[in-house]
N, C-alpha and C. Protein backbone atom coordinates (compact mmCIF):
# COMPACT_ATOMS: atom_id res chain seq x y z
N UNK A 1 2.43 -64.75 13.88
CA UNK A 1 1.58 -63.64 14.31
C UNK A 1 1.89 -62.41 13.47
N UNK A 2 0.56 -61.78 13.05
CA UNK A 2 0.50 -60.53 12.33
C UNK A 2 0.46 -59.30 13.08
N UNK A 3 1.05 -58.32 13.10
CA UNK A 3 0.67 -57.26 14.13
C UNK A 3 0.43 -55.76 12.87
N UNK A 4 -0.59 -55.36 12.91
CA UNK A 4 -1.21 -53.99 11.95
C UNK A 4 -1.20 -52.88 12.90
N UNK A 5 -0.64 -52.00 12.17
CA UNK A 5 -0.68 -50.54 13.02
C UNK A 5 -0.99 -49.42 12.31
N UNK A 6 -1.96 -48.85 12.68
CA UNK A 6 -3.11 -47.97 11.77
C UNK A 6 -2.85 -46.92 12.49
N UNK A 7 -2.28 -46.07 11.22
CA UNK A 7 -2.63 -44.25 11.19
C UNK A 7 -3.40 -43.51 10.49
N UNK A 8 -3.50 -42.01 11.03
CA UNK A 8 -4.07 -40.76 10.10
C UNK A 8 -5.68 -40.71 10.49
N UNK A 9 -5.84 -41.13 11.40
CA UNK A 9 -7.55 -40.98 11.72
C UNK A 9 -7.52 -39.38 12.28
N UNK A 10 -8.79 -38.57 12.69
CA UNK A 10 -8.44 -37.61 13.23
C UNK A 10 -10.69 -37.01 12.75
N UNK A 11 -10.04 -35.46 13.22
CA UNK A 11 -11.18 -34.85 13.14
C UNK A 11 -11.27 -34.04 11.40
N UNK A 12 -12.29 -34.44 10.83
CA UNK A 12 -12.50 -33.59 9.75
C UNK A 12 -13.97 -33.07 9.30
N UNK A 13 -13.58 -32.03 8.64
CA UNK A 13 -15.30 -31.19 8.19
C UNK A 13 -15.32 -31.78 6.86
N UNK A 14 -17.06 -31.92 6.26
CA UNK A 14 -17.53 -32.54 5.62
C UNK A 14 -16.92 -32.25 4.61
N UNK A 15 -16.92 -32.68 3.22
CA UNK A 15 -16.35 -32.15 2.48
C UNK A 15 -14.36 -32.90 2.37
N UNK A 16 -14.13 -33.01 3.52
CA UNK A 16 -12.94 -33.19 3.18
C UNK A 16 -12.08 -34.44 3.28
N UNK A 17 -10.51 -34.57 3.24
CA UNK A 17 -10.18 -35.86 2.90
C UNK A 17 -8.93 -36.61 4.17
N UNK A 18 -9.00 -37.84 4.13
CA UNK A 18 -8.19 -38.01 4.95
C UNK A 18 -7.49 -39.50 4.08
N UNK A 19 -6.50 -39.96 4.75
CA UNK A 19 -5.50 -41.24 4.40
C UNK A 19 -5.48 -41.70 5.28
N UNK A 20 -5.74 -43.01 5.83
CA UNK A 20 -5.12 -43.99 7.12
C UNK A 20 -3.97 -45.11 6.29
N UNK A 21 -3.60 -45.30 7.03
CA UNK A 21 -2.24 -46.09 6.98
C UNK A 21 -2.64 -46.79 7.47
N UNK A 22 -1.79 -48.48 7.19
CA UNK A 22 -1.96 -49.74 7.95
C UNK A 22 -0.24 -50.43 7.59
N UNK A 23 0.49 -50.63 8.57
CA UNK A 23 1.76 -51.42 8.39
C UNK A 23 1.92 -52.22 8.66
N UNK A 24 1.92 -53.37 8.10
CA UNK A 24 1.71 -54.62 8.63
C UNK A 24 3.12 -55.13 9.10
N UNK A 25 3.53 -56.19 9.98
CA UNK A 25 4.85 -56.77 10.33
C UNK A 25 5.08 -58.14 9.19
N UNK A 26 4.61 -58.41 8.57
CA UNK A 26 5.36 -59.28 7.63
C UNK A 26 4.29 -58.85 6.40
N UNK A 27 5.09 -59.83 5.47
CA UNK A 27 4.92 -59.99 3.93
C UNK A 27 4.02 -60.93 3.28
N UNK A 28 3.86 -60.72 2.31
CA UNK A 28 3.04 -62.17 1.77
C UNK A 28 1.46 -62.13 2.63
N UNK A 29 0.69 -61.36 2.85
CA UNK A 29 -0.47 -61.22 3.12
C UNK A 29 -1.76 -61.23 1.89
N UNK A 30 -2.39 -62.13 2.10
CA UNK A 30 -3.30 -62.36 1.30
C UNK A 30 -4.17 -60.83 0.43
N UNK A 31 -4.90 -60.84 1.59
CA UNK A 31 -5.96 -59.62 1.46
C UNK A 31 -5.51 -58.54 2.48
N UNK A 32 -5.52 -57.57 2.36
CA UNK A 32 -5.37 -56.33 3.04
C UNK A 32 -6.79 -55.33 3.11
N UNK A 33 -7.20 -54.59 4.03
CA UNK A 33 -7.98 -53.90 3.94
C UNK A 33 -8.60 -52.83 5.37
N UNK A 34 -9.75 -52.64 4.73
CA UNK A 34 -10.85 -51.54 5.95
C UNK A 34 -11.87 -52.31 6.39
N UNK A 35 -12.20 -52.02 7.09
CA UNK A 35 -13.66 -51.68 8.08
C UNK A 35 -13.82 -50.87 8.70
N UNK A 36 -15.13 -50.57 9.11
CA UNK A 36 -15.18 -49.66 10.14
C UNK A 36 -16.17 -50.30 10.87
N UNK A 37 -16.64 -49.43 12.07
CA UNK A 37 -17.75 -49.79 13.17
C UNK A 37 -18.27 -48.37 13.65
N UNK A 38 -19.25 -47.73 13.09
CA UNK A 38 -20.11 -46.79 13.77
C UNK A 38 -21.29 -47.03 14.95
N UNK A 39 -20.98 -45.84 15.72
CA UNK A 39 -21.19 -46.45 16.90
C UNK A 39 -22.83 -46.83 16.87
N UNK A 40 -23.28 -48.20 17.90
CA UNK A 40 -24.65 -48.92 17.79
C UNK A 40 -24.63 -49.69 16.20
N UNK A 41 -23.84 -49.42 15.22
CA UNK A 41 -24.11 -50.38 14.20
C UNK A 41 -22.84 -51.30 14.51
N UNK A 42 -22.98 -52.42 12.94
CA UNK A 42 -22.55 -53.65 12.57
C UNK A 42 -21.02 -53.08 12.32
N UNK A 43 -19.64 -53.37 12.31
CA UNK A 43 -18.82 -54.02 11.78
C UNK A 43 -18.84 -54.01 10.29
N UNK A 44 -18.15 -53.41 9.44
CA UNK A 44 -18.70 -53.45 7.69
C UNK A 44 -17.46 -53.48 7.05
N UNK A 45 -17.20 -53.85 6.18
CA UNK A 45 -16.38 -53.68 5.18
C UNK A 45 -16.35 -52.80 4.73
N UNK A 46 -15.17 -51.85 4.22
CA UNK A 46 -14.99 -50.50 3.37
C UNK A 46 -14.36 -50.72 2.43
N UNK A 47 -13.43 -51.46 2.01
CA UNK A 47 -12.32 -51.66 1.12
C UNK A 47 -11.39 -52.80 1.29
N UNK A 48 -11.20 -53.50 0.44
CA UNK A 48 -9.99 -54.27 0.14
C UNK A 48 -9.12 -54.56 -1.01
N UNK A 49 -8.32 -54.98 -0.87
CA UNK A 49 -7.20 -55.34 -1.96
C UNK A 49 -6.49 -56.41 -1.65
N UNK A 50 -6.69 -57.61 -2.93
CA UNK A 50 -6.24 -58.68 -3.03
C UNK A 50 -5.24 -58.80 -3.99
N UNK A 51 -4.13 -59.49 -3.41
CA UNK A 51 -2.85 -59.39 -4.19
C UNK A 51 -2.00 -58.32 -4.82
N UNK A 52 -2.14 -57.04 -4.00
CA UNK A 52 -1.89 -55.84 -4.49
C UNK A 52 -2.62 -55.23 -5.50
N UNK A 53 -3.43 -56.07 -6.09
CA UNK A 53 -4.49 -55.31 -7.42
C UNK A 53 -5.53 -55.58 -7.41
N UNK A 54 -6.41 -56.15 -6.99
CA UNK A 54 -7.93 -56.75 -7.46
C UNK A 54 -8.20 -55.83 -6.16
N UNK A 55 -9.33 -54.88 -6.03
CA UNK A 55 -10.20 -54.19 -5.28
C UNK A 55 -11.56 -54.33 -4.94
N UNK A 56 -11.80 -54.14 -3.94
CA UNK A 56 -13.25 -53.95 -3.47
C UNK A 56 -14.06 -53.21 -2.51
N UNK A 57 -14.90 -52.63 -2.75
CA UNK A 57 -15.41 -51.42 -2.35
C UNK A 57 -16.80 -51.78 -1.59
N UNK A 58 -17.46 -51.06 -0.79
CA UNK A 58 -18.47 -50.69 -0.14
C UNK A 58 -18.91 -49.89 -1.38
N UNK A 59 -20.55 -49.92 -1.65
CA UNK A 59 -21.43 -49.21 -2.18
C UNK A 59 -21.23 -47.77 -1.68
N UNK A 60 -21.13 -47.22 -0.31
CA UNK A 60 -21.39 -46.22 0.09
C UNK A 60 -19.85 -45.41 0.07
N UNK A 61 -18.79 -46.22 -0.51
CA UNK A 61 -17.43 -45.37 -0.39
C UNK A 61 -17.24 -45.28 -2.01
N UNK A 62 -17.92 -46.07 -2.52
CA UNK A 62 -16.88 -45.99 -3.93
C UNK A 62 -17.44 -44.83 -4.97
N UNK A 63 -15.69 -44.42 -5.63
CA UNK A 63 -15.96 -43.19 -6.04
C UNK A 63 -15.29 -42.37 -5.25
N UNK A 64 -15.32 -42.40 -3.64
CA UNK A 64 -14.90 -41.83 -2.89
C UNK A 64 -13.29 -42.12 -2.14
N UNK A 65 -13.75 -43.59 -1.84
CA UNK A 65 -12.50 -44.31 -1.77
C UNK A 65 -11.61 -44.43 -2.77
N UNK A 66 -10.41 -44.65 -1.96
CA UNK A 66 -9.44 -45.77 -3.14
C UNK A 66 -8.29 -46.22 -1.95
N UNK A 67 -8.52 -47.67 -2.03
CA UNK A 67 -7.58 -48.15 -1.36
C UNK A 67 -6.21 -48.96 -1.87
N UNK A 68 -5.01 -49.01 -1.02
CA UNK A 68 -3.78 -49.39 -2.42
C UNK A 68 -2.70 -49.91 -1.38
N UNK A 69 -2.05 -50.25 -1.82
CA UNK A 69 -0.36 -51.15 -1.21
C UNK A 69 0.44 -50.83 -1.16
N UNK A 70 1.25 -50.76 -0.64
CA UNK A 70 2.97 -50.28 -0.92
C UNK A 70 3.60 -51.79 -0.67
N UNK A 71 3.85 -52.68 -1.54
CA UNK A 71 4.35 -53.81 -1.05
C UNK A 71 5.94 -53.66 -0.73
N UNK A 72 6.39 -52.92 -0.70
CA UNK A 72 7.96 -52.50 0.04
C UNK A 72 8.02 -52.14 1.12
N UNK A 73 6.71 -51.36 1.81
CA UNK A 73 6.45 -50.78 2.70
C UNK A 73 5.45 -52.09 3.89
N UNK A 74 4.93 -53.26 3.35
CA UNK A 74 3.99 -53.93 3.81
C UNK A 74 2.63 -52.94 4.73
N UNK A 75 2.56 -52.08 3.75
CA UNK A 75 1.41 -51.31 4.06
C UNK A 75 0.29 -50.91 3.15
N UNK A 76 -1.19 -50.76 3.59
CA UNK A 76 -2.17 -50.48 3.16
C UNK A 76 -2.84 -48.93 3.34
N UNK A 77 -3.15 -48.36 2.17
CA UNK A 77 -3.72 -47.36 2.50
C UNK A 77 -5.44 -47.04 1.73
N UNK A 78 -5.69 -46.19 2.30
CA UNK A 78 -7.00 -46.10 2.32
C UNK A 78 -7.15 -44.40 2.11
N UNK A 79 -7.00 -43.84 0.76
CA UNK A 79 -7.64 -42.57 0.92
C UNK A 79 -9.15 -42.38 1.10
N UNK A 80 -9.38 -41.19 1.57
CA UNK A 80 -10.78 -41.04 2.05
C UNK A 80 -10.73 -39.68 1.46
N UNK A 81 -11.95 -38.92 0.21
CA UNK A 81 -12.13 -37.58 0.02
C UNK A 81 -14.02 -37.63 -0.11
N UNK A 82 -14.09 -36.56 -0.38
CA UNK A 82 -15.03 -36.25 0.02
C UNK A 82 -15.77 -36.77 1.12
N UNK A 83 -15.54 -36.94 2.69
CA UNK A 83 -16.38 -37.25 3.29
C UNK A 83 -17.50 -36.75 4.17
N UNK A 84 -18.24 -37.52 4.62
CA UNK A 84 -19.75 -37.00 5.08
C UNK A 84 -19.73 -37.63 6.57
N UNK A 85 -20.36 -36.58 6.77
CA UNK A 85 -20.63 -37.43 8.54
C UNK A 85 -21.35 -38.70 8.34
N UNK A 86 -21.86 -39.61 8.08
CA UNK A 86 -21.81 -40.59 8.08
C UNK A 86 -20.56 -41.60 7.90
N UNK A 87 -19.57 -41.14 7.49
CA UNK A 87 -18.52 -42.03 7.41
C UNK A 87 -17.74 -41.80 8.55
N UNK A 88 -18.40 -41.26 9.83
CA UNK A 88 -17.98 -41.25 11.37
C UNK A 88 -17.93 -42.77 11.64
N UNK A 89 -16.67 -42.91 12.14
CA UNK A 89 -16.59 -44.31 12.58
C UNK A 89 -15.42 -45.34 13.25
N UNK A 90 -15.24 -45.72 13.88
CA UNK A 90 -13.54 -46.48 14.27
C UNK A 90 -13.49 -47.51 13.13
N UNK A 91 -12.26 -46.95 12.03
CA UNK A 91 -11.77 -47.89 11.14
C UNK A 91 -10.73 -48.87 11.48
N UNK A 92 -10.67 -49.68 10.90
CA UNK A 92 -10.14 -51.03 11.36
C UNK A 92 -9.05 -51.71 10.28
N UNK A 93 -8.25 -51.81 10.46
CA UNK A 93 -7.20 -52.55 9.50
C UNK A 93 -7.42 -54.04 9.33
N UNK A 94 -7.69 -54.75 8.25
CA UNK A 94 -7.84 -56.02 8.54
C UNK A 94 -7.12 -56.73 7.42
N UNK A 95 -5.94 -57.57 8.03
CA UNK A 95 -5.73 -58.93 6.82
C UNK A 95 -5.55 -60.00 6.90
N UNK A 96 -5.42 -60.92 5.91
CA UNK A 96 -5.84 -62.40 5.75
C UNK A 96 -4.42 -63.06 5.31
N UNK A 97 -3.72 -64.15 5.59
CA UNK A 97 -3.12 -64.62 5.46
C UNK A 97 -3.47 -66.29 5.34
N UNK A 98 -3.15 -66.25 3.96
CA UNK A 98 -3.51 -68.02 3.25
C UNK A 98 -2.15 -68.84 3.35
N UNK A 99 -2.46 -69.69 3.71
CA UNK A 99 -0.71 -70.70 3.26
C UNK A 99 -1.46 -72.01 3.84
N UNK A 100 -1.16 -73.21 2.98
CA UNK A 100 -1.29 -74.68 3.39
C UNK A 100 -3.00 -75.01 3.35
N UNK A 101 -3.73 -74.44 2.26
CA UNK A 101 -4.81 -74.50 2.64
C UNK A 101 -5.48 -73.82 4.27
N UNK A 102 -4.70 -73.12 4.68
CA UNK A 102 -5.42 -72.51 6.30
C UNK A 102 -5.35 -70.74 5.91
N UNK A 103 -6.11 -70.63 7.15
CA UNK A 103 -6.44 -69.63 7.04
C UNK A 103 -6.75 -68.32 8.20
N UNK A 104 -5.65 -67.10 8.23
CA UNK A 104 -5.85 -66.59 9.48
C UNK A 104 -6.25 -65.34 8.97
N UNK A 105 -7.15 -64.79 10.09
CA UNK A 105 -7.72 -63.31 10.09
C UNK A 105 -6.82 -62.14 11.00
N UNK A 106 -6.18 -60.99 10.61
CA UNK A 106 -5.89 -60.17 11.78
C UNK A 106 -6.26 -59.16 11.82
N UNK A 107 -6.47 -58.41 12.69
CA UNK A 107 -7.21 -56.86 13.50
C UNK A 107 -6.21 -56.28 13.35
N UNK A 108 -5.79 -54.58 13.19
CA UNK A 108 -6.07 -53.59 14.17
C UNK A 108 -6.42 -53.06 14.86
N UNK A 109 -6.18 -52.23 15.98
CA UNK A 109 -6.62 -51.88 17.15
C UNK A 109 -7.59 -50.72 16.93
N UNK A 110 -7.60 -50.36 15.67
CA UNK A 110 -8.41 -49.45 15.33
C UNK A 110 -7.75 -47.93 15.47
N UNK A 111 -8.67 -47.00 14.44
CA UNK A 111 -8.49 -45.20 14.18
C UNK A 111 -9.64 -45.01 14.20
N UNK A 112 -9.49 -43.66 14.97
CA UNK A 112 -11.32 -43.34 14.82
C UNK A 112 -11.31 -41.76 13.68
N UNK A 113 -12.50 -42.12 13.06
CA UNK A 113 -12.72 -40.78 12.18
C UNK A 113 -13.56 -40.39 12.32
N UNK A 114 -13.88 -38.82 12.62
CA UNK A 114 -15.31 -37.90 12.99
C UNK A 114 -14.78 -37.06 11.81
N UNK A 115 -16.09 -37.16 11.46
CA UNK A 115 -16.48 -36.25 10.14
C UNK A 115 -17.31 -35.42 10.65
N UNK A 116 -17.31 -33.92 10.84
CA UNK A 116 -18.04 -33.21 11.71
C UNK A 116 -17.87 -31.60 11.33
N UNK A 117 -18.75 -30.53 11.04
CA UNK A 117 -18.33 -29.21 11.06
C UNK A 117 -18.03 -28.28 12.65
């Protein structure tokens, strides 16, 4: 069992930047990453990082984003600058763990971010 614990959500005005944290309890995690869920929409992808280097972005973050590893730390981060009220949303820590051909998914409990003046 994986357990993710996500910080740094909070209230911010447009324009500005935030970092969430994700610490994961073990090592050797496949994929690391974001989502979010704004409220009445879908569940989306924001960012990931595979194997500490290969990245991937949402159309609507990149440029804006940059997400990255601390593999000493077994944590993921996710800067956020310039943001817009649309990027109001409960973000989500999510990673993947491969071994033996199988394959597990894990959650965070979620951070919520209001982008708001």
């Amino acid at each position: 069992q994986v357990e993710l614990v996500e910080s740094g959500g909070g209230l911010v005005q447009p324009g500005g930047s935030l970092r969430l944290s994700c610490a994961a309890s073990r090592i050797e995690l496949s994929i690391m990453g974001w989502y979010r869920q704004a409220p009445g929409k879908q569940r989306e992808l924001v960012a990931d990082i595979s194997n500490g280097s290969s990245t991937n972005y949402a159309n609507s973050v990149k440029g804006r984003f940059t997400v990255s590893t601390d593999n000493v730390k077994n944590t993921v981060y996710l800067q956020m600058n310039s943001l817009k009220p649309e990027d109001t949303a409960v973000y989500y820590c999510h990673a993947i763990l491969m071994s033996g051909g199988y394959r597990w998914d894990y959650w965070g409990k979620g951070t919520l971010v209001s982008v708001s003046s």
